[in-house]
PDB file of N, CA and C in Angstrom:
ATOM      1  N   UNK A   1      36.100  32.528 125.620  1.00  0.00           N
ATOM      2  CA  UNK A   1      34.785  33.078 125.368  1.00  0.00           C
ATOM      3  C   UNK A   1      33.980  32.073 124.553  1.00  0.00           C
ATOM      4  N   UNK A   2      32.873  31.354 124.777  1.00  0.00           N
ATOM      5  CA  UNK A   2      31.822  30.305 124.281  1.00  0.00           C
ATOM      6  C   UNK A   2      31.536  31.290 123.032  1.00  0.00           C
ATOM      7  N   UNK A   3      31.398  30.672 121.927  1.00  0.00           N
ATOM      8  CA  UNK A   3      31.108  30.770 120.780  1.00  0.00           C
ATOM      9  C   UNK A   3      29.331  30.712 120.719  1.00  0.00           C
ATOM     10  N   UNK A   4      29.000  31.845 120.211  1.00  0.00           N
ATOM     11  CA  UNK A   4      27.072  30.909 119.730  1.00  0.00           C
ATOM     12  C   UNK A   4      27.019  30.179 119.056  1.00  0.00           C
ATOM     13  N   UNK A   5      27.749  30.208 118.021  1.00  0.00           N
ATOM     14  CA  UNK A   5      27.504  28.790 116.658  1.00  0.00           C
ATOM     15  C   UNK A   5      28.381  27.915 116.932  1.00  0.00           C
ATOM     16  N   UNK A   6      28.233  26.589 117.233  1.00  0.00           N
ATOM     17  CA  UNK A   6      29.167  26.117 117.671  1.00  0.00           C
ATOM     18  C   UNK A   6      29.746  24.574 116.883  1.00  0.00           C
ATOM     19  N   UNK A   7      28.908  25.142 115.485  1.00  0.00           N
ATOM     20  CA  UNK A   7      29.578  24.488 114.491  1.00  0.00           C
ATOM     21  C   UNK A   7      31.243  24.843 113.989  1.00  0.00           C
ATOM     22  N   UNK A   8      31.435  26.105 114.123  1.00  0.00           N
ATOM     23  CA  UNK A   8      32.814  26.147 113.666  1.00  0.00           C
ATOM     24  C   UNK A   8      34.046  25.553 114.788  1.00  0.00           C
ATOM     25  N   UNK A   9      33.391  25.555 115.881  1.00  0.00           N
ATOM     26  CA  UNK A   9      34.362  25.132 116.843  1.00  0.00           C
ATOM     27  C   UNK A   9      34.420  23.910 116.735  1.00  0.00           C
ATOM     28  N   UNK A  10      33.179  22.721 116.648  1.00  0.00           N
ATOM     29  CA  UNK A  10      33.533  21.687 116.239  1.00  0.00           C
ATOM     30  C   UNK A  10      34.194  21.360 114.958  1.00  0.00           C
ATOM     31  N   UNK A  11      34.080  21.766 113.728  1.00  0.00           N
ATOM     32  CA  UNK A  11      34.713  22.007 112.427  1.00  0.00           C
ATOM     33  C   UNK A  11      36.416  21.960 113.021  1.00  0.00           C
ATOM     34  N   UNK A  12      36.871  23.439 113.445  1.00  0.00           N
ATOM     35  CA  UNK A  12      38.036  23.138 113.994  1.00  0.00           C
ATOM     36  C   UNK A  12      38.957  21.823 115.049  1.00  0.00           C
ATOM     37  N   UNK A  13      38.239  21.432 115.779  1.00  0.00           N
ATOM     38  CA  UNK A  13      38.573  19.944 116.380  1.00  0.00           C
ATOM     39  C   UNK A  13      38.376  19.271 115.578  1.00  0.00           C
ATOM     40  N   UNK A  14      37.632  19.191 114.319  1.00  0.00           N
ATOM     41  CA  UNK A  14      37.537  17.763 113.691  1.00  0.00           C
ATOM     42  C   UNK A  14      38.505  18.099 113.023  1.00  0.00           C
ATOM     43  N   UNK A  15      38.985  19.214 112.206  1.00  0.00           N
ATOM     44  CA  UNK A  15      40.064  19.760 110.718  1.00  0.00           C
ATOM     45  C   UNK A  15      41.292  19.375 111.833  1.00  0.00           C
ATOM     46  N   UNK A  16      41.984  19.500 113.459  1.00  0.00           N
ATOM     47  CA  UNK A  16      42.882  19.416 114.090  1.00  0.00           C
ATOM     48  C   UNK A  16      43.220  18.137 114.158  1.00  0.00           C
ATOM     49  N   UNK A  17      42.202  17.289 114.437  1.00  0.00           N
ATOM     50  CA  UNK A  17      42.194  15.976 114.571  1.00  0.00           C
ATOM     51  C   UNK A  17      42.553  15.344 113.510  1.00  0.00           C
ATOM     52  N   UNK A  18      42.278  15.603 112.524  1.00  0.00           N
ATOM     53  CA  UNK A  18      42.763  15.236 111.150  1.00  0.00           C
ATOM     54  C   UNK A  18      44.249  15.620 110.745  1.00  0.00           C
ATOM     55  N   UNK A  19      44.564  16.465 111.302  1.00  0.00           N
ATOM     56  CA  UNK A  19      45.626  17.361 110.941  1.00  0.00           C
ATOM     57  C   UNK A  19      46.726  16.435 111.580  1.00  0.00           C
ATOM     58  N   UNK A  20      46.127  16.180 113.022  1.00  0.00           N
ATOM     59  CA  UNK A  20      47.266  15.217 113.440  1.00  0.00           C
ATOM     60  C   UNK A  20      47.272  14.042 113.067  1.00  0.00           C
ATOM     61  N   UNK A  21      46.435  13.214 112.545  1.00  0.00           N
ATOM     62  CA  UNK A  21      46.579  11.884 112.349  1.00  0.00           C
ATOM     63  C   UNK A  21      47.310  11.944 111.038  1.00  0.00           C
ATOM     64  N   UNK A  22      46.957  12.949 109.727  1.00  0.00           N
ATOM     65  CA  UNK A  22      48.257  13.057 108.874  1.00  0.00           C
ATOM     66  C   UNK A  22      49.562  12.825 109.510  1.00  0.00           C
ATOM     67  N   UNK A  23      49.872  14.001 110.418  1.00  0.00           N
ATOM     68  CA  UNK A  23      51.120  14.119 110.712  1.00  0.00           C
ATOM     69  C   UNK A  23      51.683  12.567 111.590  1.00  0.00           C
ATOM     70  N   UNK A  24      50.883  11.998 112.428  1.00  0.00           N
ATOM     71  CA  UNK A  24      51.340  10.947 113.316  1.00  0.00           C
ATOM     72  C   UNK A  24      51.135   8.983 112.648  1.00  0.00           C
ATOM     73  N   UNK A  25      50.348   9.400 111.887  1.00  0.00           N
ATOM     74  CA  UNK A  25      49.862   7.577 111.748  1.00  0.00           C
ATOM     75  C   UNK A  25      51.514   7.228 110.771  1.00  0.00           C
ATOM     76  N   UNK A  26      51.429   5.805 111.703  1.00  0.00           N
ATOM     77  CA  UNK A  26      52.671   4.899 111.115  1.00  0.00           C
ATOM     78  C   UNK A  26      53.713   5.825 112.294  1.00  0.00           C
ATOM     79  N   UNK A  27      53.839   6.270 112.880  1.00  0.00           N
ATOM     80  CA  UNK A  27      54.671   7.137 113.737  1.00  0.00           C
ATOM     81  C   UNK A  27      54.711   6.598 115.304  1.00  0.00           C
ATOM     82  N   UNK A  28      55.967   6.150 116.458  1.00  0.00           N
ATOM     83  CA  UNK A  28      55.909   6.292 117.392  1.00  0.00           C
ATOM     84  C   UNK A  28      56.315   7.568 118.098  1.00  0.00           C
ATOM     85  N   UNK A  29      56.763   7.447 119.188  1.00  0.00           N
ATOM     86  CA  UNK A  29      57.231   8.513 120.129  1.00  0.00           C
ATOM     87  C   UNK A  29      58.484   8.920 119.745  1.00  0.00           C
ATOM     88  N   UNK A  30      59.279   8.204 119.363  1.00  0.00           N
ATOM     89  CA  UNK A  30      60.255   8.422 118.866  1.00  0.00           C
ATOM     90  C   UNK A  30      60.633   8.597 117.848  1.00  0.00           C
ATOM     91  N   UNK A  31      60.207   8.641 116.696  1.00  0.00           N
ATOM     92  CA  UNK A  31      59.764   9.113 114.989  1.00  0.00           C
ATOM     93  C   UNK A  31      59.342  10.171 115.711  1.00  0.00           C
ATOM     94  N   UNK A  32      58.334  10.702 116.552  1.00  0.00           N
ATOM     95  CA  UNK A  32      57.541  11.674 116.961  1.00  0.00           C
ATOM     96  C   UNK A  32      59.144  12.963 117.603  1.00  0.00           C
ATOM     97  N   UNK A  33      59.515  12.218 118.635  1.00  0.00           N
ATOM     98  CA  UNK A  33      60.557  13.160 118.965  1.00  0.00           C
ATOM     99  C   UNK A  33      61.462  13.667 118.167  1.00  0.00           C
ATOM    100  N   UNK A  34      62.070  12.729 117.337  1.00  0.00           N
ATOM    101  CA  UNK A  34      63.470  13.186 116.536  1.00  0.00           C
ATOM    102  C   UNK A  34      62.666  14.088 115.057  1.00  0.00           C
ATOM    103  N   UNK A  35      61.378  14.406 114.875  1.00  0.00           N
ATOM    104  CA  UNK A  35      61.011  14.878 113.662  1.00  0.00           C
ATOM    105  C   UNK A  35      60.344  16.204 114.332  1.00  0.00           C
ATOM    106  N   UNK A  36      61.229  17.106 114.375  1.00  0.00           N
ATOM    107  CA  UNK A  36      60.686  18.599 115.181  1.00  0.00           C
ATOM    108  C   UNK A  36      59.726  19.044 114.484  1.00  0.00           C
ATOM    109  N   UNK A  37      59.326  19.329 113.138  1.00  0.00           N
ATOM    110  CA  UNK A  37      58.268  20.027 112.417  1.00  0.00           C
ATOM    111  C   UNK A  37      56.817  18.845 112.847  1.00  0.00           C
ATOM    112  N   UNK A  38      57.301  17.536 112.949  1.00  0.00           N
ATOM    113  CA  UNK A  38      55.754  16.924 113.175  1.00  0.00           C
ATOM    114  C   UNK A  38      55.399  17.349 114.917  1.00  0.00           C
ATOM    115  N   UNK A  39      56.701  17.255 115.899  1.00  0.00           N
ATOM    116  CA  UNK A  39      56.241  17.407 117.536  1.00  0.00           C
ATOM    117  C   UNK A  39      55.461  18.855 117.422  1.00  0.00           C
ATOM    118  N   UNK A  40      56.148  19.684 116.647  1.00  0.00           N
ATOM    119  CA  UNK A  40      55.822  20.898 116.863  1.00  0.00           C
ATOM    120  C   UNK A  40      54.515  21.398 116.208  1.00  0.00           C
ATOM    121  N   UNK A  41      54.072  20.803 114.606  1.00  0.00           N
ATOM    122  CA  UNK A  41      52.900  20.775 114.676  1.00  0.00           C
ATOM    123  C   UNK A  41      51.942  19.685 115.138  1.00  0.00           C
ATOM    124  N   UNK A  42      52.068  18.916 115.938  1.00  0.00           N
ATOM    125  CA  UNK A  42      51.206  18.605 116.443  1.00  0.00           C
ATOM    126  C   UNK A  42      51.038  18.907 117.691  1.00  0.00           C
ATOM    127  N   UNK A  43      51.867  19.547 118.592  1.00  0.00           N
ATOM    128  CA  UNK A  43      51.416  20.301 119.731  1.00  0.00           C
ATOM    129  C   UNK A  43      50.615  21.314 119.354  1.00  0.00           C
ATOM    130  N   UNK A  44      50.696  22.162 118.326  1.00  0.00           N
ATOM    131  CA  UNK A  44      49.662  23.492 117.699  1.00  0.00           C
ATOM    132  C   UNK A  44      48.697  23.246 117.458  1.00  0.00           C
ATOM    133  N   UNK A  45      48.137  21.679 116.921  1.00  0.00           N
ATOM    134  CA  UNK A  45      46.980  21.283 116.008  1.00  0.00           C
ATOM    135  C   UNK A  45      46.317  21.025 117.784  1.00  0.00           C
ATOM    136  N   UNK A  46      47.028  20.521 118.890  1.00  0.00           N
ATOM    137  CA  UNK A  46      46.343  19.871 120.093  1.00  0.00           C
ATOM    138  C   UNK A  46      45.540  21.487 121.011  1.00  0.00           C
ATOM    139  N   UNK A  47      47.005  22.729 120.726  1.00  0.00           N
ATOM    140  CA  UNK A  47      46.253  23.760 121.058  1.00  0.00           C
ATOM    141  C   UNK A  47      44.767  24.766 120.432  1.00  0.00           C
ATOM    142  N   UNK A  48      45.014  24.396 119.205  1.00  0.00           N
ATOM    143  CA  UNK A  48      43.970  24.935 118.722  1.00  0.00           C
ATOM    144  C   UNK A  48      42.522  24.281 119.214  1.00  0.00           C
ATOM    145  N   UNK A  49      42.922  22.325 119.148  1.00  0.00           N
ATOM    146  CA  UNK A  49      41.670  21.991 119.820  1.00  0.00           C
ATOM    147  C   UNK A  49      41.345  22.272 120.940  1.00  0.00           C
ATOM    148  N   UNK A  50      41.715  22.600 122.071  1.00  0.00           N
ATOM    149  CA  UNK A  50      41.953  22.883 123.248  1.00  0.00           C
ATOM    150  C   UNK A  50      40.858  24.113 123.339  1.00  0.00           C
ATOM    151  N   UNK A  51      41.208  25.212 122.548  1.00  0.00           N
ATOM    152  CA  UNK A  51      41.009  26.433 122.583  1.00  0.00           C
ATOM    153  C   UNK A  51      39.735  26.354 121.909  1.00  0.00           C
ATOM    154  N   UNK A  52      39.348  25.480 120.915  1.00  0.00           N
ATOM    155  CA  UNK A  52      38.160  25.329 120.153  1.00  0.00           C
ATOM    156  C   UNK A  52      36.911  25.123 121.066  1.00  0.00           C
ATOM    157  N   UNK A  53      37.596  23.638 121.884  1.00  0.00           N
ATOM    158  CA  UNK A  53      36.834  23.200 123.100  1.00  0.00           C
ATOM    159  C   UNK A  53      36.244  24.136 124.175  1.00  0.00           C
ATOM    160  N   UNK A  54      37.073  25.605 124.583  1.00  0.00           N
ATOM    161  CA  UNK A  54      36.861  26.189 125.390  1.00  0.00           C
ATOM    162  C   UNK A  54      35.873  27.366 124.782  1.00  0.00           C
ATOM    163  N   UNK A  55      36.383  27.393 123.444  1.00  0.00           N
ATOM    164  CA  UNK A  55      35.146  28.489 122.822  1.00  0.00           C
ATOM    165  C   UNK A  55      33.768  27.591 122.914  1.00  0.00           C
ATOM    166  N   UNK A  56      33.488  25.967 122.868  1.00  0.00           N
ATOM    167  CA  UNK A  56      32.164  25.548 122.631  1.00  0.00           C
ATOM    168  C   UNK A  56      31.429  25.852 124.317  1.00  0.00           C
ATOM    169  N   UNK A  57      32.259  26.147 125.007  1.00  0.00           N
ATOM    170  CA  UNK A  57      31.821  26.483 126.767  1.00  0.00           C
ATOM    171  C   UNK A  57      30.623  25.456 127.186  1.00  0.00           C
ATOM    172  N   UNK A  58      29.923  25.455 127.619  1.00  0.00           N
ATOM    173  CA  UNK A  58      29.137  24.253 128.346  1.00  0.00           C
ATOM    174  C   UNK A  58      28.383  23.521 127.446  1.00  0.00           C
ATOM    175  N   UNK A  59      28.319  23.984 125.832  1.00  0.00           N
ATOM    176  CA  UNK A  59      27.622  23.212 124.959  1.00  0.00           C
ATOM    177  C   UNK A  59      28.573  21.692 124.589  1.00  0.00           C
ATOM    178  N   UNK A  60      29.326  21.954 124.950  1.00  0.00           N
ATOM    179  CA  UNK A  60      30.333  20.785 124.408  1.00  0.00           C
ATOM    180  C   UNK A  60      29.838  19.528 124.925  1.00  0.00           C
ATOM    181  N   UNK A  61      29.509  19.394 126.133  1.00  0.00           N
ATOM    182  CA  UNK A  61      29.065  18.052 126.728  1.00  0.00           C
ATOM    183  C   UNK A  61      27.927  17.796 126.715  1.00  0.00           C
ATOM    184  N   UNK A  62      26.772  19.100 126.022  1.00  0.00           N
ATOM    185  CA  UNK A  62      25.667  18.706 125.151  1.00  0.00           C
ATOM    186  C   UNK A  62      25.363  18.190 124.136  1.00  0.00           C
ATOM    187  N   UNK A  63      26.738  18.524 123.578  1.00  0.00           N
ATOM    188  CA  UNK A  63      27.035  17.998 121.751  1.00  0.00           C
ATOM    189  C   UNK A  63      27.599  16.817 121.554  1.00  0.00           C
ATOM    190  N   UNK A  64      28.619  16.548 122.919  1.00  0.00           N
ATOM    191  CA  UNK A  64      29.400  15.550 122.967  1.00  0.00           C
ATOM    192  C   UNK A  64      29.473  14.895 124.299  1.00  0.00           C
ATOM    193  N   UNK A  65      28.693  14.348 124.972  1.00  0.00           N
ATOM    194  CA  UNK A  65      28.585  14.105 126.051  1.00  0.00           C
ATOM    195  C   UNK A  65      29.391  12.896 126.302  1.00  0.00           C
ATOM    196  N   UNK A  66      30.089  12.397 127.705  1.00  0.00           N
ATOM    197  CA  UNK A  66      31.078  11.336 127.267  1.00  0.00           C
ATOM    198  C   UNK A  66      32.299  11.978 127.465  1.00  0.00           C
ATOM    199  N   UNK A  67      32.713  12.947 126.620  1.00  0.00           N
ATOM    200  CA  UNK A  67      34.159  13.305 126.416  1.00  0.00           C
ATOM    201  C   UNK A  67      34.887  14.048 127.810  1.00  0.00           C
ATOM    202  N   UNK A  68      36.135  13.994 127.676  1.00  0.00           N
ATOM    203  CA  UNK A  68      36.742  14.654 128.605  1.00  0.00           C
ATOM    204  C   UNK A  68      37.055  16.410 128.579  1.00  0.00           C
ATOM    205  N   UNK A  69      36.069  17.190 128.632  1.00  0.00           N
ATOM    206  CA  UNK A  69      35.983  18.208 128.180  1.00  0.00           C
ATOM    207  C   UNK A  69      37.152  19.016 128.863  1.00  0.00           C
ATOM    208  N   UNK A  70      36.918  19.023 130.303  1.00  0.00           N
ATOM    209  CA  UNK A  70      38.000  19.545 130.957  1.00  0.00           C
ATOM    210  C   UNK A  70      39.640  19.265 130.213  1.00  0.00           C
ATOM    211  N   UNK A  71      39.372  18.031 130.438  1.00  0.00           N
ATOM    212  CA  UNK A  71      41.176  17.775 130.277  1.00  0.00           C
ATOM    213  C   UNK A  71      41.319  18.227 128.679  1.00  0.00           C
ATOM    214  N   UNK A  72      40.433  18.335 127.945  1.00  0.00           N
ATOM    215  CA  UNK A  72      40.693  18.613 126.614  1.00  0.00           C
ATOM    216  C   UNK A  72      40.768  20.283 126.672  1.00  0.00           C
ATOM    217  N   UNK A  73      40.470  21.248 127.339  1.00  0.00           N
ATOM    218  CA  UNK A  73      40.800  22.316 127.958  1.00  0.00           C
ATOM    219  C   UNK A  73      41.797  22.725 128.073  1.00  0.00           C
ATOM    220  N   UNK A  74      42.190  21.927 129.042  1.00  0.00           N
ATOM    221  CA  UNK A  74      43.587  21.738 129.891  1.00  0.00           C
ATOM    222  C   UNK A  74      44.699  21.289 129.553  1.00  0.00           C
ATOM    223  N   UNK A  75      44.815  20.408 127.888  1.00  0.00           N
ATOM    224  CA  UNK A  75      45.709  20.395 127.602  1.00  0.00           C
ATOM    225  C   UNK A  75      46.655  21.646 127.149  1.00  0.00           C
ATOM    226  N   UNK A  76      45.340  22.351 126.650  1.00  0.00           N
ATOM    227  CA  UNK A  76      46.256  23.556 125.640  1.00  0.00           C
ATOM    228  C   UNK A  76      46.975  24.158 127.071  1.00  0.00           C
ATOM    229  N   UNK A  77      46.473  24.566 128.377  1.00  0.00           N
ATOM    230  CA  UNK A  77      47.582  25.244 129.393  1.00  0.00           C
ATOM    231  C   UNK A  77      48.404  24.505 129.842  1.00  0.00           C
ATOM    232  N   UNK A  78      48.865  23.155 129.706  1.00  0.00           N
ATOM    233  CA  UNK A  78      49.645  22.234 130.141  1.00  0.00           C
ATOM    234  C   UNK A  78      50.442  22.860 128.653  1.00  0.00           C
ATOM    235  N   UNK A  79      50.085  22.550 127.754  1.00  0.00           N
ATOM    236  CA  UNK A  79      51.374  22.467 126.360  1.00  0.00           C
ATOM    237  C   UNK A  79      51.774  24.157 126.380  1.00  0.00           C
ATOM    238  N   UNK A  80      51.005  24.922 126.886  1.00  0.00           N
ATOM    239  CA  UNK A  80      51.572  26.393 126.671  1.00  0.00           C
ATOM    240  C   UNK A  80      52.507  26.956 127.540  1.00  0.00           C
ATOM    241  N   UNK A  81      52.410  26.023 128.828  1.00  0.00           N
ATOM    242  CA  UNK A  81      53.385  26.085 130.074  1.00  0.00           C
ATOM    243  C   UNK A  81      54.675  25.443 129.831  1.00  0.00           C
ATOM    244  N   UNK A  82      54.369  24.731 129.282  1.00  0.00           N
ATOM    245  CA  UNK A  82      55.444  23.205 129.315  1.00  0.00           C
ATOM    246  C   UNK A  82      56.003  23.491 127.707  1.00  0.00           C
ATOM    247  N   UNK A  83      55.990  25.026 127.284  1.00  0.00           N
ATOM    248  CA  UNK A  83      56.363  25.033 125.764  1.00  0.00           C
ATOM    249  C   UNK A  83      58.042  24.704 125.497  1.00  0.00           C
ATOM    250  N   UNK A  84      58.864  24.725 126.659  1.00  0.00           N
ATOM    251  CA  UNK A  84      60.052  24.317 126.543  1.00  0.00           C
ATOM    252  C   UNK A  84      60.861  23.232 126.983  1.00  0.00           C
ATOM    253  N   UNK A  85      59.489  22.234 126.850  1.00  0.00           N
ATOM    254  CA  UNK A  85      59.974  20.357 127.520  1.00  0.00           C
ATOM    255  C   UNK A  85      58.298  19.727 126.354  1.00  0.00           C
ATOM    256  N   UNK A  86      58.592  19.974 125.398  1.00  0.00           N
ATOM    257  CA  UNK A  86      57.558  19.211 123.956  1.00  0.00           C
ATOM    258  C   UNK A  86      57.681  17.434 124.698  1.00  0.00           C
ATOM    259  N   UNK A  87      57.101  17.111 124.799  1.00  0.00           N
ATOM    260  CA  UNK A  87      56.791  15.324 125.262  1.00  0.00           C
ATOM    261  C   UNK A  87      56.311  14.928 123.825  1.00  0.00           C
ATOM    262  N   UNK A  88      57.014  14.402 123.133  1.00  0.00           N
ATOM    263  CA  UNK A  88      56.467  13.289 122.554  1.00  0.00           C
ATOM    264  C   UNK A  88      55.473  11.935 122.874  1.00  0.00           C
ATOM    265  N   UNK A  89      55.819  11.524 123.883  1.00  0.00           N
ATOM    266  CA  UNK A  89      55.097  10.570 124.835  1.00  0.00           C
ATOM    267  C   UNK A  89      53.360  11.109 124.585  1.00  0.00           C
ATOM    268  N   UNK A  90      53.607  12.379 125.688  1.00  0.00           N
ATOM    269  CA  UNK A  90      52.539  12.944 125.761  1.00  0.00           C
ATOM    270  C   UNK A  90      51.203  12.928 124.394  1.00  0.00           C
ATOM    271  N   UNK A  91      52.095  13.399 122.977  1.00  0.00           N
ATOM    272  CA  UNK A  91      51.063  13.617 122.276  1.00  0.00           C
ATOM    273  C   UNK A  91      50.892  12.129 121.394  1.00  0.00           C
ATOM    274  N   UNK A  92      51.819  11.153 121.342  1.00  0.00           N
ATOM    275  CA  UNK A  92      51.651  10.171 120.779  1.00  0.00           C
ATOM    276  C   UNK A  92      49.849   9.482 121.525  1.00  0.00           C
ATOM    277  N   UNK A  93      50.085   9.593 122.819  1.00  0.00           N
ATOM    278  CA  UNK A  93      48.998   9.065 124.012  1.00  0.00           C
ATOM    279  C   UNK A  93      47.851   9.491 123.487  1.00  0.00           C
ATOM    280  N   UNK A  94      48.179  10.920 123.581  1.00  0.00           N
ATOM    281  CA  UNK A  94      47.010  11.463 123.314  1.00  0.00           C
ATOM    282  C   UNK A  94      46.020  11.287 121.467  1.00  0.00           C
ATOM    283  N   UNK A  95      46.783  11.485 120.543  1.00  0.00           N
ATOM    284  CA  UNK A  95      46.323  10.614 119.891  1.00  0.00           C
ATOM    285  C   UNK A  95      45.848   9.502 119.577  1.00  0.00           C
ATOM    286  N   UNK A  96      46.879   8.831 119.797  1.00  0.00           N
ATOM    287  CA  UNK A  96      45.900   7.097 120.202  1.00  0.00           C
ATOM    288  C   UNK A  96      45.142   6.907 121.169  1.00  0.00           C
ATOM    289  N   UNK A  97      44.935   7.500 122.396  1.00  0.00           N
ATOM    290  CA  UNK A  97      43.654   6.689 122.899  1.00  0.00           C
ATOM    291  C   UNK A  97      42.993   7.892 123.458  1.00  0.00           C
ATOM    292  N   UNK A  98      43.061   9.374 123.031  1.00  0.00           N
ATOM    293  CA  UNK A  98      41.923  10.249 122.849  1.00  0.00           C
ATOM    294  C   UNK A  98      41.068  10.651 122.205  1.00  0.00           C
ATOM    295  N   UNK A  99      41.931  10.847 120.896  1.00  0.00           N
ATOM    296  CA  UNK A  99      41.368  11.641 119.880  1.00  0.00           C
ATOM    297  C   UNK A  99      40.782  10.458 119.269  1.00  0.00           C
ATOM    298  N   UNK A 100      40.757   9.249 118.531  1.00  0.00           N
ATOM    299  CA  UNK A 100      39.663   8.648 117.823  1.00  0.00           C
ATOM    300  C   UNK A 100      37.968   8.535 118.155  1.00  0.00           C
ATOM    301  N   UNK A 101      37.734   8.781 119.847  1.00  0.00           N
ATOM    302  CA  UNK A 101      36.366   8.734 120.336  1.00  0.00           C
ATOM    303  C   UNK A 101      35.943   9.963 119.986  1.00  0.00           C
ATOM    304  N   UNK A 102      37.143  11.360 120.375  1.00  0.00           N
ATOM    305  CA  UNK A 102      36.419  12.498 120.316  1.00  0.00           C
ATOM    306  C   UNK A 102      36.462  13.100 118.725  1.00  0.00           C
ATOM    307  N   UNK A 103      36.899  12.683 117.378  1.00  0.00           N
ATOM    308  CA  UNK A 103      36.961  12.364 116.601  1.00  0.00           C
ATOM    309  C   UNK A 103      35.030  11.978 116.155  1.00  0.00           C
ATOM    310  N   UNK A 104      34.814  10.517 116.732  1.00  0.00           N
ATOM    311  CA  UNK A 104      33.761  10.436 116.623  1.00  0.00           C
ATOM    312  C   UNK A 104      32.537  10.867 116.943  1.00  0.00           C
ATOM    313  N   UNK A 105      32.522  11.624 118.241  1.00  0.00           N
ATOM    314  CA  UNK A 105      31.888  12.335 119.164  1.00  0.00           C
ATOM    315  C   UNK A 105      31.422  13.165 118.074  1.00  0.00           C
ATOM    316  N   UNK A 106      32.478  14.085 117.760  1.00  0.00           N
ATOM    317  CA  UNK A 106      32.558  15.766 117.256  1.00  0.00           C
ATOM    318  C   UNK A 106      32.161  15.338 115.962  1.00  0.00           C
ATOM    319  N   UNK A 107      32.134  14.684 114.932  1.00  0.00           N
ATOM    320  CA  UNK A 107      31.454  14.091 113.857  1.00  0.00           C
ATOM    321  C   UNK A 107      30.135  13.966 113.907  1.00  0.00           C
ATOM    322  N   UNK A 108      29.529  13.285 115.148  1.00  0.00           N
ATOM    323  CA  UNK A 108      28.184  13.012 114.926  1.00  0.00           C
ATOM    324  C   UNK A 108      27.772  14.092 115.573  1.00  0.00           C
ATOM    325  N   UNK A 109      27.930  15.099 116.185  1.00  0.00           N
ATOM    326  CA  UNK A 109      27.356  16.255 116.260  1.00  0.00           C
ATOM    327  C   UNK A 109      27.497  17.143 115.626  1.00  0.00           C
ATOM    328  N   UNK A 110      28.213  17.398 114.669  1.00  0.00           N
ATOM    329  CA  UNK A 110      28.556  18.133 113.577  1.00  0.00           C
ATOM    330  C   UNK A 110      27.267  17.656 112.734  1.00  0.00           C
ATOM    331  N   UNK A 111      27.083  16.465 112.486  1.00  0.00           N
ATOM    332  CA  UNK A 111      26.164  15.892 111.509  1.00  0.00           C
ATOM    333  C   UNK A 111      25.039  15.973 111.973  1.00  0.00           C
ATOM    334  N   UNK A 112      25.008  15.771 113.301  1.00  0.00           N
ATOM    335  CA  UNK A 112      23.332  16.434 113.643  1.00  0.00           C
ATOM    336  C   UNK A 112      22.783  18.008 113.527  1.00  0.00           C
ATOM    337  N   UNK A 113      23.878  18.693 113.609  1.00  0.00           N
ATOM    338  CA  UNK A 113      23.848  19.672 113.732  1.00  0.00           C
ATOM    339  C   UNK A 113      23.270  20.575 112.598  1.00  0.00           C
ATOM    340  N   UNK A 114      24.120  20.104 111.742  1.00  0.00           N
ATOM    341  CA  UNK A 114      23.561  20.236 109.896  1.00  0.00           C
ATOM    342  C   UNK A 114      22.943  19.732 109.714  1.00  0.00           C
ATOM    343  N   UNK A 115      22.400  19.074 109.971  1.00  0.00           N
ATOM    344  CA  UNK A 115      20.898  18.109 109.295  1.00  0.00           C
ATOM    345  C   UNK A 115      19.541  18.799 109.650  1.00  0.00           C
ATOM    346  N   UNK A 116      19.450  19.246 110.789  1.00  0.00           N
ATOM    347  CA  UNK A 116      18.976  19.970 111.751  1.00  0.00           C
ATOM    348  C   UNK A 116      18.892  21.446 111.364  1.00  0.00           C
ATOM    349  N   UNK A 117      19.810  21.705 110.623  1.00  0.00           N
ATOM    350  CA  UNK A 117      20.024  22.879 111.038  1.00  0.00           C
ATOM    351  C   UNK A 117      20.284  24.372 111.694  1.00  0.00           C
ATOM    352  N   UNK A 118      20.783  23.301 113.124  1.00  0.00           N
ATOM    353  CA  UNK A 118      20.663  24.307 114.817  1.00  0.00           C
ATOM    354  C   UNK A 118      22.078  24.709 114.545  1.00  0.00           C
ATOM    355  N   UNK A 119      22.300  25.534 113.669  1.00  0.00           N
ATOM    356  CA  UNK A 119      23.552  26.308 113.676  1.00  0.00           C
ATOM    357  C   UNK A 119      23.798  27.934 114.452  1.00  0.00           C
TER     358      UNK A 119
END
């Protein structure tokens, strides 16, 4: 269900995004696999964004145009299906060469957003 304010949904992808780079920086796939509390929260921190993304509904690629909205969707039903084969691979990837653009994306619309005040 699309959110009207769609500051908190970005808020949440940016607080997730953060959440994982605590948990992952200095970390490979394999630090990633053998440490169950980091695979496991960082598959949660990837669903929440997922789900955040789907509450911003077609504003997202207004706010953030560029990004892979779909697949950022689509991860959370890929990780909710696949809840009993966790890929490390998978979320290492996805951190490094997803989340720093959409990271930046979701920042500067957050910041326009408040400045503006189109909350």
């Amino acid at each position: 269900m699309p959110s009207k304010d769609p500051v908190q949904p970005l808020e949440d992808i940016l607080d997730n995004i953060n959440r994982i780079e605590r948990f992952l920086t200095g970390k490979g796939p394999i630090d990633i696999a053998e440490d169950e509390l980091t695979l496991f929260a960082s598959q949660y921190a990837l669903l929440i964004i997922s789900e955040a993304a789907k509450r911003l509904g077609d504003d997202a690629e207004l706010l953030c145009p560029g990004q892979p909205w779909r697949d950022i969707r689509g991860i959370g039903n890929h990780l909710r299906h696949a809840y009993d084969n966790l890929d490390a691979v998978l979320i290492w990837k996805v951190f490094h060469e997803h989340l720093p653009a959409l990271k930046t994306a979701v920042s500067a619309a957050l910041e326009r957003l408040l400045e503006t005040g189109q909350t």
